[in-house]
N, C-alpha and C. Protein backbone atom coordinates (compact mmCIF):
# COMPACT_ATOMS: atom_id res chain seq x y z
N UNK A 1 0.83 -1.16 0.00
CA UNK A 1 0.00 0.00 0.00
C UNK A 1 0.89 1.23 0.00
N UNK A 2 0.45 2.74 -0.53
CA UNK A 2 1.12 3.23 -0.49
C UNK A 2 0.34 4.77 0.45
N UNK A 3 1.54 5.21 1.45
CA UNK A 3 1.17 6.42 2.52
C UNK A 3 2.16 6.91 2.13
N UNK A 4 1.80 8.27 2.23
CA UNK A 4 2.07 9.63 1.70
C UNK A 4 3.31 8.85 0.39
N UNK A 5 3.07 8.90 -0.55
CA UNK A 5 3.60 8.66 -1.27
C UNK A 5 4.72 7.23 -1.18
N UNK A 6 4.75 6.79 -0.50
CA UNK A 6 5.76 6.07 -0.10
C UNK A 6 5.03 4.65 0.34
N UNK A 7 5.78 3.55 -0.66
CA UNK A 7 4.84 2.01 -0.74
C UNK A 7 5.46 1.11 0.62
N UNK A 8 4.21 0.32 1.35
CA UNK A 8 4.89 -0.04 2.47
C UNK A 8 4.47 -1.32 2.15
N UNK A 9 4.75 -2.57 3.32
CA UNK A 9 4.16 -3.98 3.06
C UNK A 9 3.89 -4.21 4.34
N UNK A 10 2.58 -4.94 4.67
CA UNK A 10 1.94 -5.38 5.88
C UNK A 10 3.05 -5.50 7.22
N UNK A 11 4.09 -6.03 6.74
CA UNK A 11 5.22 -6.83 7.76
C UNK A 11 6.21 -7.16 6.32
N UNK A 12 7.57 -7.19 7.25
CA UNK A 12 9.04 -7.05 6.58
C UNK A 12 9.74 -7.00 7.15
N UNK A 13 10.83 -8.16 6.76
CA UNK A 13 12.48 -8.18 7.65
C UNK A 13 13.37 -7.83 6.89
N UNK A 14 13.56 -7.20 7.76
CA UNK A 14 15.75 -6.29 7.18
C UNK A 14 16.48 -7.80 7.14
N UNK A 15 17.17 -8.16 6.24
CA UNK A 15 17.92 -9.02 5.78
C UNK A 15 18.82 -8.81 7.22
N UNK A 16 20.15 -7.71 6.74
CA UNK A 16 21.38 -6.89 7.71
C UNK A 16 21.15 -7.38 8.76
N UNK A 17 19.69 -7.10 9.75
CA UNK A 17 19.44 -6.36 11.23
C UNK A 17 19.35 -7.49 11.31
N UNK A 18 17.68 -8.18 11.03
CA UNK A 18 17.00 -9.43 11.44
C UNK A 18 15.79 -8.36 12.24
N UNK A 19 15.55 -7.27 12.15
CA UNK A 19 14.38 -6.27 12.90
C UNK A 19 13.26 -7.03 11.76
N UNK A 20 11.99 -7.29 12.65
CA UNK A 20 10.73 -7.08 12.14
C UNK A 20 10.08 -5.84 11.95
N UNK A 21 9.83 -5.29 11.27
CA UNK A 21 9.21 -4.05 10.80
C UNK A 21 7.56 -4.43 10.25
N UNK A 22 6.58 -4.05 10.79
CA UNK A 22 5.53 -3.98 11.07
C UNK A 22 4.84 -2.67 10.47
N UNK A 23 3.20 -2.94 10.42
CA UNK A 23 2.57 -1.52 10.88
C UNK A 23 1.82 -1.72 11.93
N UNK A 24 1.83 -0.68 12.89
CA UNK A 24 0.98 -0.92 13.79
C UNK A 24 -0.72 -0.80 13.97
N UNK A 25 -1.39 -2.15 13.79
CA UNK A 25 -2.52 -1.97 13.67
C UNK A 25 -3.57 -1.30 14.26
N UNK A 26 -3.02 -1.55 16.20
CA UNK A 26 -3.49 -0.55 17.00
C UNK A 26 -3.74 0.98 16.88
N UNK A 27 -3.01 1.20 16.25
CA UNK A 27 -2.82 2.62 15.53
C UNK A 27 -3.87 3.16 14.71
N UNK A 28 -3.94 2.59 13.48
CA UNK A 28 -4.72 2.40 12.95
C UNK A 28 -6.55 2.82 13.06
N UNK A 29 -7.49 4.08 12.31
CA UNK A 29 -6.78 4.74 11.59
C UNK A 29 -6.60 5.90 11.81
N UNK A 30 -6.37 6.29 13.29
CA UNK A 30 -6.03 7.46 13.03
C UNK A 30 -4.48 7.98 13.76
N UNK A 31 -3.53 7.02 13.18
CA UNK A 31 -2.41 7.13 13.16
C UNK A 31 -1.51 6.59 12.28
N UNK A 32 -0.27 6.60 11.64
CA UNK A 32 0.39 5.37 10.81
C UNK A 32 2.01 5.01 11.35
N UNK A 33 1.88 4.26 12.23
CA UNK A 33 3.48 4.09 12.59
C UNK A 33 3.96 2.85 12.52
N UNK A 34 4.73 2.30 12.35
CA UNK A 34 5.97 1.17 11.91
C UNK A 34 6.18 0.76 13.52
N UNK A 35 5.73 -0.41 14.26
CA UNK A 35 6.19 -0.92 15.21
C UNK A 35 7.88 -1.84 15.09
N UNK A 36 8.42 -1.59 15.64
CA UNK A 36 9.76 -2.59 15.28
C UNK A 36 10.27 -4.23 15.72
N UNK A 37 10.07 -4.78 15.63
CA UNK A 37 10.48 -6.13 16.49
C UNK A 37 11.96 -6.38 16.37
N UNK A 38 12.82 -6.15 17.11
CA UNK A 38 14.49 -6.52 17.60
C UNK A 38 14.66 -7.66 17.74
N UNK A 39 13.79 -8.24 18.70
CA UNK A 39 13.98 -9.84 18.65
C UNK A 39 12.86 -10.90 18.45
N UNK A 40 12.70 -12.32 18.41
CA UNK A 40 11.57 -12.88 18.41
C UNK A 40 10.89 -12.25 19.67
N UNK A 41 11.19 -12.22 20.39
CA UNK A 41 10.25 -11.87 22.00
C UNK A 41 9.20 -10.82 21.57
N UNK A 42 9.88 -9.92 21.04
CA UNK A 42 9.06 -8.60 20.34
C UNK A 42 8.26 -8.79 19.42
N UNK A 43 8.76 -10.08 18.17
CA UNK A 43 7.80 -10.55 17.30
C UNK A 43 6.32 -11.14 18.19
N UNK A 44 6.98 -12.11 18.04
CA UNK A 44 5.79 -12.81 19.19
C UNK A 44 4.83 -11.31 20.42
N UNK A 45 5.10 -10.65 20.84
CA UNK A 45 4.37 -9.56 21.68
C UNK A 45 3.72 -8.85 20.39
N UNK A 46 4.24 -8.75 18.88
CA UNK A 46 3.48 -8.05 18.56
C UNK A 46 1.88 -9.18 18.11
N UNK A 47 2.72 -10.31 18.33
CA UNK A 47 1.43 -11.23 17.46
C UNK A 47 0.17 -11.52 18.90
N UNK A 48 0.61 -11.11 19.75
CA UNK A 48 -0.28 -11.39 21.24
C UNK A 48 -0.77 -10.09 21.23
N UNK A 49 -0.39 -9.09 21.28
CA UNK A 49 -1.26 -7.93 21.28
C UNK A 49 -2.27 -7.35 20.00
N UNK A 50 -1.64 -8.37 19.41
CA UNK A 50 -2.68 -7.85 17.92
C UNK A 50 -1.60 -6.14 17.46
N UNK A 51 -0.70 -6.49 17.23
CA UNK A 51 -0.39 -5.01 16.78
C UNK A 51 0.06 -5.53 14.92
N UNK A 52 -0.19 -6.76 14.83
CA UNK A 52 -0.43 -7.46 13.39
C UNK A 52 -1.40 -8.41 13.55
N UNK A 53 -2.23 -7.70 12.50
CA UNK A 53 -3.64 -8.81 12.29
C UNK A 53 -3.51 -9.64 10.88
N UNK A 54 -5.10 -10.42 11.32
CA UNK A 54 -5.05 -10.79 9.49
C UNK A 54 -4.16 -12.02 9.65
N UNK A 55 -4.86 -13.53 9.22
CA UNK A 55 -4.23 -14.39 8.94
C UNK A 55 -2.82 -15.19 8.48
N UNK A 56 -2.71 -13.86 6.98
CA UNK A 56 -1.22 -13.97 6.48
C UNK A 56 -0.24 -13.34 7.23
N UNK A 57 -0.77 -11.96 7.96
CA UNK A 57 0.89 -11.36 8.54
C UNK A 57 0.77 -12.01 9.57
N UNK A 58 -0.19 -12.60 10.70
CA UNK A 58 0.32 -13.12 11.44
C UNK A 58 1.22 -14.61 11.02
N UNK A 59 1.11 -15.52 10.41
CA UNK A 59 1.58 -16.45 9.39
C UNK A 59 3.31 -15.73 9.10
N UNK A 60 2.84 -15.07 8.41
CA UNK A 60 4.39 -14.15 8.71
C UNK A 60 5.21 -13.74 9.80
N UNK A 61 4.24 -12.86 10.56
CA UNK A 61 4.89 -12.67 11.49
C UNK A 61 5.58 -13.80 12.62
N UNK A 62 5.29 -14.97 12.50
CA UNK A 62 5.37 -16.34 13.20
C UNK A 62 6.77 -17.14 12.92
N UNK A 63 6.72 -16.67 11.45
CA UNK A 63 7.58 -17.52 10.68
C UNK A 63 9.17 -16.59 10.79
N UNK A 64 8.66 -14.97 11.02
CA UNK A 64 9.90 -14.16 11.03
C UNK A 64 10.22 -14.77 12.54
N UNK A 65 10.05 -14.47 13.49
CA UNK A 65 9.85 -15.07 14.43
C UNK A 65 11.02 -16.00 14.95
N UNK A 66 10.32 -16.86 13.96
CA UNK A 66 11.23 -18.33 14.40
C UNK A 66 12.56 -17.98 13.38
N UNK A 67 12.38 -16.93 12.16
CA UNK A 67 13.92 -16.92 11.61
C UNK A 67 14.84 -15.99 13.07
N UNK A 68 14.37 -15.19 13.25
CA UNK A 68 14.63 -14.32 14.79
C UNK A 68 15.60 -15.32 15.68
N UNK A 69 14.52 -15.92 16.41
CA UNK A 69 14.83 -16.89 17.17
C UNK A 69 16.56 -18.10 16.43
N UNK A 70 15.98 -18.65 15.49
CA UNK A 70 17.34 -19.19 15.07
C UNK A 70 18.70 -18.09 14.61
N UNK A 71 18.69 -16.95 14.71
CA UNK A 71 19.59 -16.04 14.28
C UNK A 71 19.83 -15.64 15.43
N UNK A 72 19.20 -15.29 16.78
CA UNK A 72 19.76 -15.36 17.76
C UNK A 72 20.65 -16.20 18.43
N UNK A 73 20.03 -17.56 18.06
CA UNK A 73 20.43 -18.65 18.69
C UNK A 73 21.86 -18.64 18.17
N UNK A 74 22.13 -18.84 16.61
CA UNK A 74 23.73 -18.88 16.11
C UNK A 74 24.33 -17.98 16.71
N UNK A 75 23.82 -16.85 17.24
CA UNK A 75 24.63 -15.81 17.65
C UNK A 75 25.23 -16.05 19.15
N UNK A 76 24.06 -17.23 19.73
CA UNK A 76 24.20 -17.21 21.25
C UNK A 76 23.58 -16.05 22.02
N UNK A 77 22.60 -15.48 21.84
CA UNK A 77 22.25 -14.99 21.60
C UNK A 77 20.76 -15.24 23.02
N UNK A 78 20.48 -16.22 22.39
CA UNK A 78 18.91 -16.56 23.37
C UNK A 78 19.11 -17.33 25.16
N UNK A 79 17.89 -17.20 25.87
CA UNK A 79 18.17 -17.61 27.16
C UNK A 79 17.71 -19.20 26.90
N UNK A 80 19.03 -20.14 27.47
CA UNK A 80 18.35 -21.69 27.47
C UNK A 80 18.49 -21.55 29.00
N UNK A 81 17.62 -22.87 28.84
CA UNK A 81 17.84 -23.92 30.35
C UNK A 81 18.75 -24.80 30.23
N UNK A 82 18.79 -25.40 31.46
CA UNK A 82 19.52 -26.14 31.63
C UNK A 82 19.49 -27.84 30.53
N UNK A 83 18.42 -27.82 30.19
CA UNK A 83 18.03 -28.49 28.87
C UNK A 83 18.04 -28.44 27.89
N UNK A 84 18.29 -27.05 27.51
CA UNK A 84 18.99 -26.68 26.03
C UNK A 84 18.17 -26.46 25.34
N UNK A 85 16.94 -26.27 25.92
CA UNK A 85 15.33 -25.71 25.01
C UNK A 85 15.38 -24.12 25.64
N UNK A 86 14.46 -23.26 24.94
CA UNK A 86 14.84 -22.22 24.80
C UNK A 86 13.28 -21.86 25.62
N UNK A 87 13.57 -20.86 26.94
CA UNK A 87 12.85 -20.29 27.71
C UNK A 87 11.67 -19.60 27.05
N UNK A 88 10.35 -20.57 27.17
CA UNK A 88 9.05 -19.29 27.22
C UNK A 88 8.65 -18.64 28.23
N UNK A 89 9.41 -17.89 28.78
CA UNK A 89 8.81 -16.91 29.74
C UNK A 89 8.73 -15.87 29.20
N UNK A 90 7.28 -14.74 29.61
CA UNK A 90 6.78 -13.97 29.46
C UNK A 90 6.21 -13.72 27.67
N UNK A 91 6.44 -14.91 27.37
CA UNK A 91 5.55 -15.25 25.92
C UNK A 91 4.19 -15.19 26.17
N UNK A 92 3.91 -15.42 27.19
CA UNK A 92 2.31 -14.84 27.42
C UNK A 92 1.23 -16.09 26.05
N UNK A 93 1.85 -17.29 25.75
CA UNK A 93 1.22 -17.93 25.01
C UNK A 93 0.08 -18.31 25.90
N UNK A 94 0.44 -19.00 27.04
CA UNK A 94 -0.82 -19.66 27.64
C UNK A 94 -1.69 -18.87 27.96
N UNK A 95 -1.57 -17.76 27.85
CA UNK A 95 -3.08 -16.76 28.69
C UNK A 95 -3.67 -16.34 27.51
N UNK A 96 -3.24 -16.90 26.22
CA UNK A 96 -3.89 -16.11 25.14
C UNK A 96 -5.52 -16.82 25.03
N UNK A 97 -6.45 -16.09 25.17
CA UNK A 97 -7.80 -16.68 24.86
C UNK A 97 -8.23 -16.64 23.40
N UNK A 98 -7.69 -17.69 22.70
CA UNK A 98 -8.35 -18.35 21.30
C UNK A 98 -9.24 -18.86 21.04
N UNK A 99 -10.04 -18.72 20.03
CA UNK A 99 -11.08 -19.40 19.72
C UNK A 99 -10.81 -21.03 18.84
N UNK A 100 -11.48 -22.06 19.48
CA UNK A 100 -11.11 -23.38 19.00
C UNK A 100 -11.66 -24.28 18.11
C-alpha cells in the first residue's frame, strides 16, 4: 500500500538487522506508525497484542519469528535452560484466549 507517497508492506524483515518491521494496527486509523520487532520476543508480543492482524501477517509474522529466534540462537544470543530448550517466559502464550 502506499502512505504519503511512499509504498509499504503489511510486515518485513531487514535481511542486515533481522528487525521485524511492522505496521501498527493498533494505531490504525487514526495514526500510521511502523512498530519494530528486535527480537523474536518482540515478534511474538506483537502477534499477542494484535499489533499485526489478518491471517497472512500473522503467518508471517510467526515464521519471522522463528527466523529471529534461530539467528539469535547462532549468535548465542537466546536464554536456554539447563536443557537446552529455549525459555518461554513472558511469551504470554498460555493466557492467550483463542477461539477453538
Amino acid at each position: 500500500m502506499k502512505v504519503a507517497g511512499s509504498h509499504y508492506r503489511t510486515i518485513w524483515m531487514d535481511d542486515e538487522t533481522g528487525i521485524v518491521s511492522m505496521i501498527d494496527q493498533n494505531k490504525l486509523p487514526f495514526s500510521f506508525e511502523i512498530y519494530e520487532a528486535n527480537a523474536f520476543r518482540d515478534t511474538c508480543h506483537a502477534i499477542i497484542t494484535m499489533i499485526t492482524r489478518g491471517a497472512g501477517a500473522i503467518g508471517a509474522a510467526a515464521g519471522f519469528a522463528m527466523a529471529q529466534a534461530f539467528l539469535e540462537g547462532m549468535r548465542g544470543e537466546g536464554r536456554r535452560t539447563n536443557e537446552g530448550k529455549e525459555k518461554d517466559e513472558g511469551l504470554g502464550f498460555g493466557d492467550r484466549k483463542s477461539v477453538v
